[in-house]
Protein backbone atom coordinates (compact mmCIF):
# COMPACT_ATOMS: atom_id res chain seq x y z
CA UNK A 1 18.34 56.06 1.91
CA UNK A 2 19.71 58.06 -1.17
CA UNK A 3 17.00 60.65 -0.60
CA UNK A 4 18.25 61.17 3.46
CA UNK A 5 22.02 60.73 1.83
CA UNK A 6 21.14 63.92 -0.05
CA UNK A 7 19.00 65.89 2.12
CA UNK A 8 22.34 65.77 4.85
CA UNK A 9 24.23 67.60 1.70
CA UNK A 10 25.71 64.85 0.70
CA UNK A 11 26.42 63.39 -2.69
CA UNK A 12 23.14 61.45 -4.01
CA UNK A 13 25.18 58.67 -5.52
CA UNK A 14 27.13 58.15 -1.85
CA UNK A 15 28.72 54.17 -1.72
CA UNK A 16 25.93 51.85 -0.81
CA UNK A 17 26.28 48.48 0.61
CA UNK A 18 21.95 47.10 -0.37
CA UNK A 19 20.90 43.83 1.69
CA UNK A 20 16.86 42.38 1.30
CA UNK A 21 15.10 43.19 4.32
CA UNK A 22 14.63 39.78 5.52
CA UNK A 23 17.67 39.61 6.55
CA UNK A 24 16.83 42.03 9.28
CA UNK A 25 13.62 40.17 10.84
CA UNK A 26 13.39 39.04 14.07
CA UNK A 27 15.67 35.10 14.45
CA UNK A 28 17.16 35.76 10.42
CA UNK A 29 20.53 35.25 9.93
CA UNK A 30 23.07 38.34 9.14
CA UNK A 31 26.34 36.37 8.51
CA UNK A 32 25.98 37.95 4.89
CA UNK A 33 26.86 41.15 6.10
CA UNK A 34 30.34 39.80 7.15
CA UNK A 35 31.08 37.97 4.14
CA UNK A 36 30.28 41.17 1.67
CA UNK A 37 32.99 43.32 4.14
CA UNK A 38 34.92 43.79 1.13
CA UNK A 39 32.04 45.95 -0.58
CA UNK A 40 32.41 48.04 2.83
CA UNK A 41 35.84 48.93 2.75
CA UNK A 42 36.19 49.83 -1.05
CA UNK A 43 33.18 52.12 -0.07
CA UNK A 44 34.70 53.97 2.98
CA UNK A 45 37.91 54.11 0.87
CA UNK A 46 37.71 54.25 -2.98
CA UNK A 47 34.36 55.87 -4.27
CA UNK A 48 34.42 59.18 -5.74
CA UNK A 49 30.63 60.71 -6.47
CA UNK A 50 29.85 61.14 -10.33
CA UNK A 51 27.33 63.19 -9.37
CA UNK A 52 27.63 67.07 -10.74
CA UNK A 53 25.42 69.38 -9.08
CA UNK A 54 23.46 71.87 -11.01
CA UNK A 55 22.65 75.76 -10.83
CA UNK A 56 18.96 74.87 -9.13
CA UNK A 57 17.18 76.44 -12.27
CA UNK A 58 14.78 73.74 -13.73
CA UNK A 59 14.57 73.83 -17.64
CA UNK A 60 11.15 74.22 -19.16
CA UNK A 61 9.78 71.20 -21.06
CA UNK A 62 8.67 71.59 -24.16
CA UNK A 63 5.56 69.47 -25.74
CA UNK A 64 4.55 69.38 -29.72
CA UNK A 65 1.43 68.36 -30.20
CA UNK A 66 -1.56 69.16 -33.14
CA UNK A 67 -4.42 70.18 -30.69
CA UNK A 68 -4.57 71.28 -26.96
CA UNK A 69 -5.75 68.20 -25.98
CA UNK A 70 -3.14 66.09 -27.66
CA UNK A 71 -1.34 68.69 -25.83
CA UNK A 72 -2.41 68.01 -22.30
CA UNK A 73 -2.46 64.27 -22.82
CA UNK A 74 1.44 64.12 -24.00
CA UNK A 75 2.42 66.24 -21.14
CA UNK A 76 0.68 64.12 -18.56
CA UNK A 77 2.32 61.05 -20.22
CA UNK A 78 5.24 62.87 -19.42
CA UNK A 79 4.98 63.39 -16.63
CA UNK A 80 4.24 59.99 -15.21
CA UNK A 81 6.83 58.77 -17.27
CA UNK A 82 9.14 61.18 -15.12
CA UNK A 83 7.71 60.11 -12.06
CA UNK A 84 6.01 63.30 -11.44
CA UNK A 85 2.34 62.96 -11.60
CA UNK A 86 0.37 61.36 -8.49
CA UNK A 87 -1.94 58.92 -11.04
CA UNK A 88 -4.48 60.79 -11.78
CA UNK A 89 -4.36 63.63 -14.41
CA UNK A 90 -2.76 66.91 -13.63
CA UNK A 91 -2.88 70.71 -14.73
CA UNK A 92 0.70 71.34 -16.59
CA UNK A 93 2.57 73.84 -14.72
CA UNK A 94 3.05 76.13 -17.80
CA UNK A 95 4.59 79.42 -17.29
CA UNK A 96 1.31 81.55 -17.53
CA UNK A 97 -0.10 79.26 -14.92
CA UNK A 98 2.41 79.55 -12.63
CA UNK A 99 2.58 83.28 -12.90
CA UNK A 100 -1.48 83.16 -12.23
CA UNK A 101 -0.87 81.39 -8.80
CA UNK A 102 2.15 83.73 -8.21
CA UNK A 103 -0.55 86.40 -7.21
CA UNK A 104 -1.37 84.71 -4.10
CA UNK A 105 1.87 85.52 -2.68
CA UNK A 106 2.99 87.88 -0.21
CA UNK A 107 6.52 86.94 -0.68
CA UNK A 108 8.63 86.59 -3.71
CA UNK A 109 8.98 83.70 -6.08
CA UNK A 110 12.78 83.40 -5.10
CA UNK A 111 11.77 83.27 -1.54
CA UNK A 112 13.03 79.82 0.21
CA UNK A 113 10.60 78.89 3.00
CA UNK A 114 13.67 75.70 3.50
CA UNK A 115 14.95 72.34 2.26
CA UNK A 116 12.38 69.21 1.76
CA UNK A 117 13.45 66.53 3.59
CA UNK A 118 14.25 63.70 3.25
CA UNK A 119 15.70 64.49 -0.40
CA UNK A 120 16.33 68.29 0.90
CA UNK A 121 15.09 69.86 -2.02
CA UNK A 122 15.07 73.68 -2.44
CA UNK A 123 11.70 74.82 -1.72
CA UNK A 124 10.52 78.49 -2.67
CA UNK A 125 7.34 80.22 -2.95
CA UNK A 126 7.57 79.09 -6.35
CA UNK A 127 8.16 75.92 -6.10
CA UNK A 128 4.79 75.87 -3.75
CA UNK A 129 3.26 77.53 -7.37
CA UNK A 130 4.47 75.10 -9.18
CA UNK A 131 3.08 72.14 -6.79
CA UNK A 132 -0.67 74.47 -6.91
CA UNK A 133 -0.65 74.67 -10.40
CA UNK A 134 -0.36 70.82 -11.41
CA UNK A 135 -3.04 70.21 -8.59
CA UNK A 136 -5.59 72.34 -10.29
CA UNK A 137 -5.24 75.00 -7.49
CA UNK A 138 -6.00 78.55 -7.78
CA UNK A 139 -3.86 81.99 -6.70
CA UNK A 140 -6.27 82.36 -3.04
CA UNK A 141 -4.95 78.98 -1.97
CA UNK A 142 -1.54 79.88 -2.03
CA UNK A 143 -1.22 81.87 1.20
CA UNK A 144 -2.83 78.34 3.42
CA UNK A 145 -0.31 76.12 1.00
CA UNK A 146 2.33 78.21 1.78
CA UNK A 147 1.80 78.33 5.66
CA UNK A 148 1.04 74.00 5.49
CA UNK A 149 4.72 74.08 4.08
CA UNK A 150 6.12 76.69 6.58
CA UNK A 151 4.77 74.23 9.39
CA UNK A 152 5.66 71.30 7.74
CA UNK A 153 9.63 72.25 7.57
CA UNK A 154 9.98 73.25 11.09
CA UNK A 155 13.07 71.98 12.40
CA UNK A 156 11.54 69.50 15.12
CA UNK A 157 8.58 68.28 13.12
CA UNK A 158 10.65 65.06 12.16
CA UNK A 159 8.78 65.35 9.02
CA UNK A 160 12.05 63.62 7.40
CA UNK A 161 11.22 60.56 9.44
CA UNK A 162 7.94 61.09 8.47
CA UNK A 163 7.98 61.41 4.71
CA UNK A 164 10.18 58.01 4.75
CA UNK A 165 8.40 55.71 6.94
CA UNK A 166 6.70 52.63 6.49
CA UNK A 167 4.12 53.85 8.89
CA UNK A 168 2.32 55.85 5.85
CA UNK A 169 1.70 59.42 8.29
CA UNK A 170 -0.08 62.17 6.38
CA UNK A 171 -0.47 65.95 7.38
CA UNK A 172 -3.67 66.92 8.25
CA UNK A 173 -4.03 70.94 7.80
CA UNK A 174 -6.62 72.86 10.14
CA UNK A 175 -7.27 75.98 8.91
CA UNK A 176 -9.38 78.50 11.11
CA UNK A 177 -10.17 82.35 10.43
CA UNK A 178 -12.45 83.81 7.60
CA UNK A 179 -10.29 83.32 4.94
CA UNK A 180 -11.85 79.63 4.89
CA UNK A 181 -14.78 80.89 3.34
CA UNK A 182 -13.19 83.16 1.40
CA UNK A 183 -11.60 80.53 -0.50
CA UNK A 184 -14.37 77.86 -0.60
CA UNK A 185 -12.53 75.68 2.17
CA UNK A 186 -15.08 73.10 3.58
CA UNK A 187 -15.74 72.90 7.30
CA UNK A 188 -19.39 70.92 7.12
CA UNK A 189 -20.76 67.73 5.29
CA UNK A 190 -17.87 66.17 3.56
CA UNK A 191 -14.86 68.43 4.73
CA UNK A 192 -12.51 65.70 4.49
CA UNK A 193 -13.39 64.45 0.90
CA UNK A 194 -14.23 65.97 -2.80
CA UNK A 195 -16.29 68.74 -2.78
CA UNK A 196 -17.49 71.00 -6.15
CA UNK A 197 -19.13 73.93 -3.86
CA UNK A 198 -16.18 73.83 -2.03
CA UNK A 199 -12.61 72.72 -3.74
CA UNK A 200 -9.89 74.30 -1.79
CA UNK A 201 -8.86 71.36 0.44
CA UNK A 202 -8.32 68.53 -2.32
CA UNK A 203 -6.34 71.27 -4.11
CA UNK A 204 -3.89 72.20 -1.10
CA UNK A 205 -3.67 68.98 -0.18
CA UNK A 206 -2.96 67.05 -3.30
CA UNK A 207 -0.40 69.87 -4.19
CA UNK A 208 1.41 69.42 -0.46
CA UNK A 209 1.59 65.65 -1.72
CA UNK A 210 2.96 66.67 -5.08
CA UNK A 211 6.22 68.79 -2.97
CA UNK A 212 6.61 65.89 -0.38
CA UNK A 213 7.01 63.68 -3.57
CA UNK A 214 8.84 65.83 -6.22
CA UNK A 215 10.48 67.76 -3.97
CA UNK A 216 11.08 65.92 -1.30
CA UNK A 217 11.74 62.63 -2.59
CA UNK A 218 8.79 60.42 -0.84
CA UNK A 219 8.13 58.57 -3.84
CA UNK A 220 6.32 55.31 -3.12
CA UNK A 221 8.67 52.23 -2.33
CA UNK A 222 11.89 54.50 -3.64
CA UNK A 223 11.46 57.33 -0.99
CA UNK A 224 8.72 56.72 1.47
CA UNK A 225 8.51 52.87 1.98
CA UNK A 226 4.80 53.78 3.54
CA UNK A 227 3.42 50.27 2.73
CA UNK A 228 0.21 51.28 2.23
CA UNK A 229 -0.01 55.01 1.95
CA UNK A 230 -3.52 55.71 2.51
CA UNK A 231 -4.83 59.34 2.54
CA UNK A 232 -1.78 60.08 0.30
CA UNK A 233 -3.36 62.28 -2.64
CA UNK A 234 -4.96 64.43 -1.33
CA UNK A 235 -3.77 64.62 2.49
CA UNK A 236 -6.43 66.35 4.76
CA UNK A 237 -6.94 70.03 4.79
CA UNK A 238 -10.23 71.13 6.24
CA UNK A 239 -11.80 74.54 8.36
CA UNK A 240 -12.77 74.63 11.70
CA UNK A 241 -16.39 75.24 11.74
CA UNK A 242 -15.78 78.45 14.10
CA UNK A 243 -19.75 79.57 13.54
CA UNK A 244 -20.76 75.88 14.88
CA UNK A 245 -18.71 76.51 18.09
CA UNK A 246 -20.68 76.87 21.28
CA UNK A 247 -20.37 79.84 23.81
CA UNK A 248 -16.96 79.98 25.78
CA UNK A 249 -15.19 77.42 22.84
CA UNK A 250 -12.31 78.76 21.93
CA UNK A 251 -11.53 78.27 17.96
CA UNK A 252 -8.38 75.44 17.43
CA UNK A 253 -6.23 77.88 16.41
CA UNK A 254 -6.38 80.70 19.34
CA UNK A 255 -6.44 77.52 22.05
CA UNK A 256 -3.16 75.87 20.77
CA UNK A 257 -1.02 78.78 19.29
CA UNK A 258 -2.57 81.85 21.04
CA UNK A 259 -3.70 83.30 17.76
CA UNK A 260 -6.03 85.93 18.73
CA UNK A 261 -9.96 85.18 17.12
CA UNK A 262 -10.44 85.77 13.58
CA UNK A 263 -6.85 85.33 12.78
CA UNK A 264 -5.81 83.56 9.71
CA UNK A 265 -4.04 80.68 10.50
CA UNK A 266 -3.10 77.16 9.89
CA UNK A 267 -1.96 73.89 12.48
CA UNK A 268 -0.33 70.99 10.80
CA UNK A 269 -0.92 67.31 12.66
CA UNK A 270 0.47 64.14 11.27
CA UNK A 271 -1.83 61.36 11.23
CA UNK A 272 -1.62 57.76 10.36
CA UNK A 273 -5.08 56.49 10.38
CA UNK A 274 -8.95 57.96 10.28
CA UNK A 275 -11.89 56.09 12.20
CA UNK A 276 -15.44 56.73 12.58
CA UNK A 277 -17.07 56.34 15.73
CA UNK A 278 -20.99 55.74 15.80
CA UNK A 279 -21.31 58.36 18.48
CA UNK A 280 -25.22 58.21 19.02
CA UNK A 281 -27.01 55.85 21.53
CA UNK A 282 -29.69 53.82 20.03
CA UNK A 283 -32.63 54.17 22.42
CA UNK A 284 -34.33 56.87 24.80
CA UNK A 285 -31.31 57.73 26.32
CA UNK A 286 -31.50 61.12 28.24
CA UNK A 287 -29.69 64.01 26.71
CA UNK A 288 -26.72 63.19 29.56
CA UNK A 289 -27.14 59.62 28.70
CA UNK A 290 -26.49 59.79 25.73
CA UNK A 291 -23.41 62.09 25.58
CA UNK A 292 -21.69 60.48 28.10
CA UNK A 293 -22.15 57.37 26.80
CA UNK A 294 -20.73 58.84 23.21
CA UNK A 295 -17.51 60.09 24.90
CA UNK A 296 -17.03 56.19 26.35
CA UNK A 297 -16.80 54.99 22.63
CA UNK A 298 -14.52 58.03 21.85
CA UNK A 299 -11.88 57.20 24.87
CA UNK A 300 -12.71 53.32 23.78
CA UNK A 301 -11.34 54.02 20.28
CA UNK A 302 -7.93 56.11 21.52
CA UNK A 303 -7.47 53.14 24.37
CA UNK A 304 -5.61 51.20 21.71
CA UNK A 305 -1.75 50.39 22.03
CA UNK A 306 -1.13 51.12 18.81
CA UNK A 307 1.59 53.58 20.10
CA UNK A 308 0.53 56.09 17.36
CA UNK A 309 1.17 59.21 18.99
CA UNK A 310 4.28 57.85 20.68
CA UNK A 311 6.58 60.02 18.84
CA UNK A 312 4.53 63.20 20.07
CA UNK A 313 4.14 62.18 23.57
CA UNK A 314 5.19 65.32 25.24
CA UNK A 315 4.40 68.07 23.52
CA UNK A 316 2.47 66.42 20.04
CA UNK A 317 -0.90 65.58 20.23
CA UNK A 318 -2.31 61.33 20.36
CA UNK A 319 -4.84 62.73 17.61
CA UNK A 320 -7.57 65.03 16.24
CA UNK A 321 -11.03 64.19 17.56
CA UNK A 322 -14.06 65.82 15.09
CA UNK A 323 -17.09 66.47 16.37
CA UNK A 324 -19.80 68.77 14.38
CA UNK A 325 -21.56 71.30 15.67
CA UNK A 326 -24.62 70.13 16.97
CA UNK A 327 -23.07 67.29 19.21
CA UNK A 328 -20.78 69.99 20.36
CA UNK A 329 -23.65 72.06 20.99
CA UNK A 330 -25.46 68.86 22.73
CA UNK A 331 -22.11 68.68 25.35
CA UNK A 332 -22.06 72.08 26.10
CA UNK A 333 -25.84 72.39 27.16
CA UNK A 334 -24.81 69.62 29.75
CA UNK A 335 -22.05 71.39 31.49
CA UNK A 336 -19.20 70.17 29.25
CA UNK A 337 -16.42 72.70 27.96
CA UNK A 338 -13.55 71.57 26.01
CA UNK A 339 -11.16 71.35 28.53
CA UNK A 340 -13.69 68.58 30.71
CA UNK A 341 -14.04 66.46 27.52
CA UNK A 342 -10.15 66.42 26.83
CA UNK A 343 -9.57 65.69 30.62
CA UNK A 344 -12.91 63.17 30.53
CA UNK A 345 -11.07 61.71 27.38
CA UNK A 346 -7.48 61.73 28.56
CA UNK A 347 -8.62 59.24 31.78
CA UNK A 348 -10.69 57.28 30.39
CA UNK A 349 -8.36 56.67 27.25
CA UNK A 350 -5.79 55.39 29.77
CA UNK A 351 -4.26 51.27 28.57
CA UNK A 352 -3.63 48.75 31.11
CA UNK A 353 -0.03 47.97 31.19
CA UNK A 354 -0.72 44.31 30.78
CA UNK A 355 -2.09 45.35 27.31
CA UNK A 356 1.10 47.13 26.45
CA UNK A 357 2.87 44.00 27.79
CA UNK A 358 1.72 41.46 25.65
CA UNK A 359 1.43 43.55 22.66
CA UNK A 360 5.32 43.78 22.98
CA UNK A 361 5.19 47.62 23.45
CA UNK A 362 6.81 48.24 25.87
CA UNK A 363 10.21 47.47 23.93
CA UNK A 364 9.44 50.56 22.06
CA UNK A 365 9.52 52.77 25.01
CA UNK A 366 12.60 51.41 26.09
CA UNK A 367 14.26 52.65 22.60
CA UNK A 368 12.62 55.85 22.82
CA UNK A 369 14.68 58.54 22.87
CA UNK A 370 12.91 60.74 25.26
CA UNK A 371 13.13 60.66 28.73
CA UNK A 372 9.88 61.12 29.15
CA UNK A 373 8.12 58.74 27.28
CA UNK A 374 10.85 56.28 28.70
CA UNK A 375 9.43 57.31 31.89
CA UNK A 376 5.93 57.30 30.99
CA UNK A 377 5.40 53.43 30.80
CA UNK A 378 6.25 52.95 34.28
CA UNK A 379 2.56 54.33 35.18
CA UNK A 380 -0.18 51.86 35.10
CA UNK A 381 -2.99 52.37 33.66
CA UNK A 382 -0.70 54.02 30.78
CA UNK A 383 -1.96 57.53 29.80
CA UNK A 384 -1.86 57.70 25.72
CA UNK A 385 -0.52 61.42 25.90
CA UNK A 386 1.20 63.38 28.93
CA UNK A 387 -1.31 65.71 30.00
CA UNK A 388 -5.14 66.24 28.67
CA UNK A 389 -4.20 69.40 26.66
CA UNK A 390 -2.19 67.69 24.15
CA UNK A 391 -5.12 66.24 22.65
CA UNK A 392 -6.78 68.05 19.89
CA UNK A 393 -10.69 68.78 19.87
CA UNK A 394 -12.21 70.18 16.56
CA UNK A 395 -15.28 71.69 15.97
CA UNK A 396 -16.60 70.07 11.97
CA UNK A 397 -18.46 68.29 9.76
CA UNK A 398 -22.33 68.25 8.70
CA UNK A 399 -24.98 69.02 10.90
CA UNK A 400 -25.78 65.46 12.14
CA UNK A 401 -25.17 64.13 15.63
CA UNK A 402 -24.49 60.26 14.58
CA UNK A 403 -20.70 60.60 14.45
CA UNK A 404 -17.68 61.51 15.66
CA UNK A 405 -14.16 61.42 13.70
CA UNK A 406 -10.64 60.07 15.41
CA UNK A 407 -7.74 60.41 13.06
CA UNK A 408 -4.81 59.08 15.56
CA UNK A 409 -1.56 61.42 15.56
CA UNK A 410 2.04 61.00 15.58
CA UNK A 411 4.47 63.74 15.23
CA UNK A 412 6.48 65.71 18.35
CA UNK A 413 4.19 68.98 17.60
CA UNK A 414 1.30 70.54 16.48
CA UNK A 415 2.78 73.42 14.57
CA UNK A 416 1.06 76.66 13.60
CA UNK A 417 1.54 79.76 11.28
CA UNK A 418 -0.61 82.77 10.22
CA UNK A 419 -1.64 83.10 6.80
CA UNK A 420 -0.54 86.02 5.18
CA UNK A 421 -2.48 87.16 1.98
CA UNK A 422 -1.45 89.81 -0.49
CA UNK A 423 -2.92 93.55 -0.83
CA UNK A 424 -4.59 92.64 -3.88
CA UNK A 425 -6.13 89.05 -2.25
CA UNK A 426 -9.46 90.90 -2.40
CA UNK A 427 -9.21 91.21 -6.58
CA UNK A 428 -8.37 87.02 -6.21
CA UNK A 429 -11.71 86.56 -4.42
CA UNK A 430 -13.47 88.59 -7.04
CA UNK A 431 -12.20 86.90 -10.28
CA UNK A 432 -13.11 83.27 -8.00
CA UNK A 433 -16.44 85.09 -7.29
CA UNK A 434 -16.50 85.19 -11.44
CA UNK A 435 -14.73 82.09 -12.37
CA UNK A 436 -16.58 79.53 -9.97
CA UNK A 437 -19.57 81.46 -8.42
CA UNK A 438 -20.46 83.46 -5.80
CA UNK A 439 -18.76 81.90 -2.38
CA UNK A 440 -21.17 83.05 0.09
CA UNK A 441 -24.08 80.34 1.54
CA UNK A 442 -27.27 81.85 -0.60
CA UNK A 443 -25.45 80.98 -3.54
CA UNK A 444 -24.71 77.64 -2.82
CA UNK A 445 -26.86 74.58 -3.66
């Protein structure tokens, strides 16, 4: 509450009036709020804010220490001490650092790309150096971190909602064009977890997490009461495989946001949950056997009325569906183009309204404060998303036609920018080419 106090410009230390959340359950009893009116009025009427607000210039910190690891081990004390290390040991963000990462701009330091919500925190292209730095990034990722935070601040995103919740929602970053390569992003075996051949994502990712909590103010049971916060160090920040995609499939990014092919550009989903589905039949199904079949355990997984992608009903997205190349291969030689599967999906996907019913959901699309989801639950079979095309189909992952990968959505949109890399991003490439070995596929394990 003090971080949305603040990130409406108000003072952080605003009057506050704090009851246990019990009180608030469904049949509790709220008489206390009437008998603590006193602590209401003196609150609309007497407080004055202590609170005296500062130039926006951070101090450096200073550590003394006898060697450079003593060094790296007081500053990481100090840092969770501070609050501002995720748990597991980070790079400090020394000036020399920072000024490293600065290279992978195309804007200036000073630059503000917009306030963090909920806290409303300044954020500059800086600030986004800062973040890459204590994630162990490197200058080449700063152009995709920078358009992940672009998207991420758009003014209808309800990312303030988001970063507060209890409903633990991550962003999940797609990134398509051939800077993905370029920069040892992952789009095959293992793009959504660590990778040494390829450590671009965890480092975006864990250094969007680092801004949503240090900048933002989603600090675990203080500023985002996510109760169980899964997916939370890393987030999810993974390429399209764009070489795995049949004939005729457009790439993610030119389908949703027009980008023409090749361009460099990101999408930003919120998620709030990952699940494998064991895609494959088991016997001597034919070819159209067994596809068809594997899309009847993908629309079997998204017919849940977990009311996920409720929030992006209209113009969001229910979810990201992952499916690697050679089962996407496999549904194109049998007539199917991404447009059948998302319409094949989107009807069979469809929840009885006596499910919603007894679930008790259908008291949240009463609340809801569009129209058209309002609307939405009068149809029956209910439709998890408005139309077919708000569904998001993604080309990645290893070569293996087992699986598929349903990370459910919620969000109002699926927001996209270009990346935009410096004149000298070509130099960056080189010194990775030097520092981590060469980047293209013959010189990988």
């Amino acid at each position: 509450m003090k971080n949305a106090v603040s990130g409406m410009g108000l003072a952080p230390d605003a009057a506050m009036v704090t009851f246990p959340i019990d009180m608030f359950l469904p049949g509790s009893d709220i008489s206390a709020v009437g008998l603590r009116r006193r602590e209401f009025y003196n609150g609309l009427t007497k407080w004055r804010s202590g609170f005296e607000g500062g130039n926006g210039v951070a101090k450096m910190v200073s550590v003394d220490a006898p060697s450079y690891e003593d060094a790296i081990m007081k500053a990481n004390n100090l840092m969770i001490t501070n609050l501002w290390g995720d748990g597991l040991p980070v790079w400090p963000a020394t000036r020399e650092r920072v000024e490293w990462i600065l290279q992978g701009s195309v804007l200036p330091r000073a630059h503000v790309l917009g306030k963090f919500p909920p806290r409303g925190g300044i954020t500059t292209i800086e600030t986004c150096a800062i973040a890459l730095a204590m994630a162990g990034g490197r200058p080449e990722y700063l152009p995709v971190l920078v358009a992940a935070v672009e998207c991420a601040l758009e003014a209808n995103s309800n990312f303030d909602q988001l970063q507060a919740t209890s409903g633990a929602p991550f962003p999940v970053v797609i990134v398509n064009g051939g800077i993905a390569k370029e920069i040892r992003l992952n789009s095959g075996f293992g793009c959504l977890g660590p990778d040494p051949q390829q450590p671009a994502g965890a480092s975006i990712g864990r250094a969007l997490r680092m801004l949503q909590q240090n900048v933002g103010g989603a600090l675990p049971g203080v500023g985002t009461m996510a109760i169980w916060g899964a997916m939370r160090y890393t987030n999810v920040v993974f390429a399209e495989d764009e070489e795995g995609l049949p004939e005729g499939w457009l790439p993610h990014g030119t389908e949703r946001h027009g980008y023409d092919r090749g361009t460099n550009s990101v999408s930003l989903v919120f998620a709030t949950g990952v699940t494998n589905v064991r895609r494959r039949s088991a016997r001597k199904e034919t070819p159209e056997e067994d596809v068809l079949q594997g899309l009847w355990r993908m629309a079997d997984y998204m017919r849940t009325p977990n009311l996920g992608g409720l929030m992006g009903y209209e113009e969001g997205t229910p979810g990201i569906m992952l499916v690697p190349r050679v089962v996407a291969q496999m549904m194109a030689e049998q007539g199917w183009t991404k447009q059948k599967l998302r319409e094949f999906l989107y009807e069979n996907s469809k929840i009885p309204l006596e499910h919603l019913k007894r679930g008790g959901a259908l008291s949240w699309f009463e609340i809801d404060s569009n129209p058209i989801t309002r609307e939405s639950c009068k149809q029956d079979p209910w439709p998890v998303t408005l139309k077919p095309e708000n569904i998001v189909f993604v080309v990645a992952g290893g070569s293996h036609p087992t699986h598929a990968y349903w990370l459910q959505g919620t969000g109002p949109h699926v927001h996209g920018r270009v990346i935009r890399v410096p004149e000298t991003f070509d130099r960056l490439l080189a010194a990775a080419d030097r520092d981590l070995g060469c980047a293209s596929d013959e010189c990988r394990i």
